[in-house]
C-alpha atoms as a PDB file:
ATOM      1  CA  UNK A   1     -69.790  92.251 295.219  1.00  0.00           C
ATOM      2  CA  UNK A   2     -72.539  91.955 297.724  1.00  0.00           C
ATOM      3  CA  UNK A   3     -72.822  95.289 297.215  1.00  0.00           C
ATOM      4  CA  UNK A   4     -73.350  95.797 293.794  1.00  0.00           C
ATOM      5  CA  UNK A   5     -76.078  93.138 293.705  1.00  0.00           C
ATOM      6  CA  UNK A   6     -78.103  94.908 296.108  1.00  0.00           C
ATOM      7  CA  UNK A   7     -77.383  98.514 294.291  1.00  0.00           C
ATOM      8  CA  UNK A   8     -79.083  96.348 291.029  1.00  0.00           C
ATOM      9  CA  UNK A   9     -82.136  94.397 292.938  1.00  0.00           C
ATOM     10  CA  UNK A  10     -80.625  91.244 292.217  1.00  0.00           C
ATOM     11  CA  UNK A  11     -79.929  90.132 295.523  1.00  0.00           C
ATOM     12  CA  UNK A  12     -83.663  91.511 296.935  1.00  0.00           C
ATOM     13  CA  UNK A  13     -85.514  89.565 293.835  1.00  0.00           C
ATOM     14  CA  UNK A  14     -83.625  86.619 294.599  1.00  0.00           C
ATOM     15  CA  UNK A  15     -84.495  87.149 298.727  1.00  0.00           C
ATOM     16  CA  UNK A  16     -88.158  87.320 297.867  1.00  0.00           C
ATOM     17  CA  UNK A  17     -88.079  84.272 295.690  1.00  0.00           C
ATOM     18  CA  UNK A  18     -86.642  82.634 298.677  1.00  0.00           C
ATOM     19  CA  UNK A  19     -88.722  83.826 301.462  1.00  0.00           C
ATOM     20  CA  UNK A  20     -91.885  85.277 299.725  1.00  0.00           C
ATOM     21  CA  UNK A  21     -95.224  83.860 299.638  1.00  0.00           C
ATOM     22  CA  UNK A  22     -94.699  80.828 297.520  1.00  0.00           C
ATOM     23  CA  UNK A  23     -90.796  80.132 297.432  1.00  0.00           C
ATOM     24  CA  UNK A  24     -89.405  78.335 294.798  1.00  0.00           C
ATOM     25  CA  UNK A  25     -88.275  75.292 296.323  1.00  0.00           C
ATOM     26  CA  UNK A  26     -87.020  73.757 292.493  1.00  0.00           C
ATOM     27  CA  UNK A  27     -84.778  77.157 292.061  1.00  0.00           C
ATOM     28  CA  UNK A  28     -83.700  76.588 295.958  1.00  0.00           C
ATOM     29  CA  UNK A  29     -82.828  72.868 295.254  1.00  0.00           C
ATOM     30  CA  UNK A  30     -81.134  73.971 291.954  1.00  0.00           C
ATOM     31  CA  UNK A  31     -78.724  76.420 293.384  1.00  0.00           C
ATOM     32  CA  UNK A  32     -77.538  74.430 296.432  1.00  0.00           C
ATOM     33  CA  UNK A  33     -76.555  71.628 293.413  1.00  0.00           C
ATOM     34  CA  UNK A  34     -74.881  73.511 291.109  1.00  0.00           C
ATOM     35  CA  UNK A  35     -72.640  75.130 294.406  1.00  0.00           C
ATOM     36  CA  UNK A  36     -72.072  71.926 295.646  1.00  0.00           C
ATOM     37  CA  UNK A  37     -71.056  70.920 291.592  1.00  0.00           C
ATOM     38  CA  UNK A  38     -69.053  73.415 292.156  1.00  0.00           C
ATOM     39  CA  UNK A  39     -67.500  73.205 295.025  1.00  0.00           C
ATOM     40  CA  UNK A  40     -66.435  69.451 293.642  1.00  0.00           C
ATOM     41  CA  UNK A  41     -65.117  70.689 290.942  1.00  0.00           C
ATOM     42  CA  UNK A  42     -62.868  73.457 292.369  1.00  0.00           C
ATOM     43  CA  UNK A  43     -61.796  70.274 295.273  1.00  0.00           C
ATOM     44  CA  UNK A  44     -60.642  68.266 291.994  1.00  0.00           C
ATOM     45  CA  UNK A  45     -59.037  71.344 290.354  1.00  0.00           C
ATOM     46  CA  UNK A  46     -56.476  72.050 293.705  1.00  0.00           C
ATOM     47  CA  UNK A  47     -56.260  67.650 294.034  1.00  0.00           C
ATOM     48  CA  UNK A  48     -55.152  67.470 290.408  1.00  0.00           C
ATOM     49  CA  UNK A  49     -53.095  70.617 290.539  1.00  0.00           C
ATOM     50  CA  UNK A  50     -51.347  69.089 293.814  1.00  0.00           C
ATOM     51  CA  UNK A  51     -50.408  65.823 292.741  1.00  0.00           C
ATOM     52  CA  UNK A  52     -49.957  66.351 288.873  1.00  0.00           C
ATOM     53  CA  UNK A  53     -48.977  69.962 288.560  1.00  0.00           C
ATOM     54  CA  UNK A  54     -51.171  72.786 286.889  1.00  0.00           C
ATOM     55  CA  UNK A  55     -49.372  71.625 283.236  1.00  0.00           C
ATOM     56  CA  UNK A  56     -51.320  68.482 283.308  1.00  0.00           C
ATOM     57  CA  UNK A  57     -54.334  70.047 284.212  1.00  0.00           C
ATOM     58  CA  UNK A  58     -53.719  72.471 281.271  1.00  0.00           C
ATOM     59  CA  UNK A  59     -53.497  69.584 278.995  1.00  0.00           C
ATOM     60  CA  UNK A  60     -56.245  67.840 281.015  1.00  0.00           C
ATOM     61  CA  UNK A  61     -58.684  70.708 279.710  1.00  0.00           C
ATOM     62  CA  UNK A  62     -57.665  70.828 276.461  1.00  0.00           C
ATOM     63  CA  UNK A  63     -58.172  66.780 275.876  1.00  0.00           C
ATOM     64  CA  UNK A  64     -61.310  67.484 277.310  1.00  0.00           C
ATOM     65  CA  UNK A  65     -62.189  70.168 274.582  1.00  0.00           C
ATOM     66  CA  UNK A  66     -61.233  68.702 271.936  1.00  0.00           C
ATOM     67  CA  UNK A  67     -63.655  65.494 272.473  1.00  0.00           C
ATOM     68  CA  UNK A  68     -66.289  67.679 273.818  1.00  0.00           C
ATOM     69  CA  UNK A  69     -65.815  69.215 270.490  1.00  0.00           C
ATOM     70  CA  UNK A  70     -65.847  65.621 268.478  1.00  0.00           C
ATOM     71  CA  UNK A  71     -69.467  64.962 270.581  1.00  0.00           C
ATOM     72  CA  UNK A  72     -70.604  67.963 269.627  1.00  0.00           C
ATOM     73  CA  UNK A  73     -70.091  67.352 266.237  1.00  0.00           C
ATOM     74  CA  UNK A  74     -71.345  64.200 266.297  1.00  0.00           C
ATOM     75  CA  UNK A  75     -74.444  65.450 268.343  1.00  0.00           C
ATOM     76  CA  UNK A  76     -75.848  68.379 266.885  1.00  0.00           C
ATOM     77  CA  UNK A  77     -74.326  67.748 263.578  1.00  0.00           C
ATOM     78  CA  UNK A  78     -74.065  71.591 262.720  1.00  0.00           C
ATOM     79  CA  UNK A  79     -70.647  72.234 261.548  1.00  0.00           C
ATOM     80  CA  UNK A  80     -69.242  72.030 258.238  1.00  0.00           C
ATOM     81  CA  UNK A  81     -66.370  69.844 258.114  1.00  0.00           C
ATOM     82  CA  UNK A  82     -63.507  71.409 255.991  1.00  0.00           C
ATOM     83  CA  UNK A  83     -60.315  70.514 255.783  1.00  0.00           C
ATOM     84  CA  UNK A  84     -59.093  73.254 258.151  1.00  0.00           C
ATOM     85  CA  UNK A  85     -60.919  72.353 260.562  1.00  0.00           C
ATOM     86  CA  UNK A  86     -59.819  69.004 260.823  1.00  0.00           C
ATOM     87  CA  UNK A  87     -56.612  69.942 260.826  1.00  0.00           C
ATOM     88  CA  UNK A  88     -57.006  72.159 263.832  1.00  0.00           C
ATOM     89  CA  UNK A  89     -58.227  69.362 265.276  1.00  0.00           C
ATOM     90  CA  UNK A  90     -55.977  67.240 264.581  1.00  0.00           C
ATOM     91  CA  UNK A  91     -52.982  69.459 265.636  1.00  0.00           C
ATOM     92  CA  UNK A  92     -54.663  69.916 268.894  1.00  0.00           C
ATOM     93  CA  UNK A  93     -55.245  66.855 269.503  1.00  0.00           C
ATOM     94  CA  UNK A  94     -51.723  65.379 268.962  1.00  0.00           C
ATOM     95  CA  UNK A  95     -50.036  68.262 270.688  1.00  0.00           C
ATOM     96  CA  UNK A  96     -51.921  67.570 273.820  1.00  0.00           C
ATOM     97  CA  UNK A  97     -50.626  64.114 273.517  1.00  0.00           C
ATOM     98  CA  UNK A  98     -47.334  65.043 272.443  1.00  0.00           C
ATOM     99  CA  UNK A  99     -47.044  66.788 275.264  1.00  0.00           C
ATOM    100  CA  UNK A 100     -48.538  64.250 277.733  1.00  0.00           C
ATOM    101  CA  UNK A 101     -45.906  61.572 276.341  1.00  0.00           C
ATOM    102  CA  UNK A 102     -43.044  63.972 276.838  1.00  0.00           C
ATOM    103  CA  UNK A 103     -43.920  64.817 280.633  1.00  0.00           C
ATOM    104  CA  UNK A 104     -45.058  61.049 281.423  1.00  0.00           C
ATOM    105  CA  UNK A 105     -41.351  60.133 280.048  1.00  0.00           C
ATOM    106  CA  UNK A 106     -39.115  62.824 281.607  1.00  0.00           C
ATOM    107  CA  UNK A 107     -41.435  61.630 284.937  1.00  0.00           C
ATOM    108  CA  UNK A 108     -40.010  57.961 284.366  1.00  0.00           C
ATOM    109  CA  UNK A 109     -36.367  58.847 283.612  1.00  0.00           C
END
């Protein structure tokens, strides 16, 4: 991969951003946070995948879509509301939970 970002100048325009004449220290800063982000994130992936299984993380995501999707809604306001929609929605949203219910109660039995 290395390889093909050097073949492209990618990897040289970001070297002489780093060490040219006037670095960009807020680029710099901004990188290192969003690999650390991710580094987080990937720790809480393999904790959650380890302890819960990758199912619940699959349902964990798709909770997590479908209010991301409610905010967004709510936010920005730019989508019409028909009836299908909701209904996707709403399907979604109770087979995630559905689901959740019937893992959490094999789990207790």
């Amino acid at each position: 991969m290395l390889f093909l970002t050097m073949q492209s100048g990618d990897f040289w325009t970001l070297f002489d951003i780093f060490t040219g004449p006037n670095p960009n220290l807020g680029l710099c800063a901004l990188l290192l946070v969003s690999g650390g982000f991710g580094f987080v994130i990937t720790m809480n992936i393999l904790l959650v995948v380890t302890i819960c299984g990758p199912v619940a993380l699959n349902v964990a995501g798709t909770s997590k879509d479908i209010i991301l999707t409610f905010v967004g809604i709510a936010i920005f306001q730019d989508q019409k509301l028909s009836a299908a929609f909701l209904i996707g929605l709403a399907l979604s949203f109770s087979g995630a939970g559905l689901f959740t219910w019937g893992k959490v109660a094999a789990k207790q039995e």
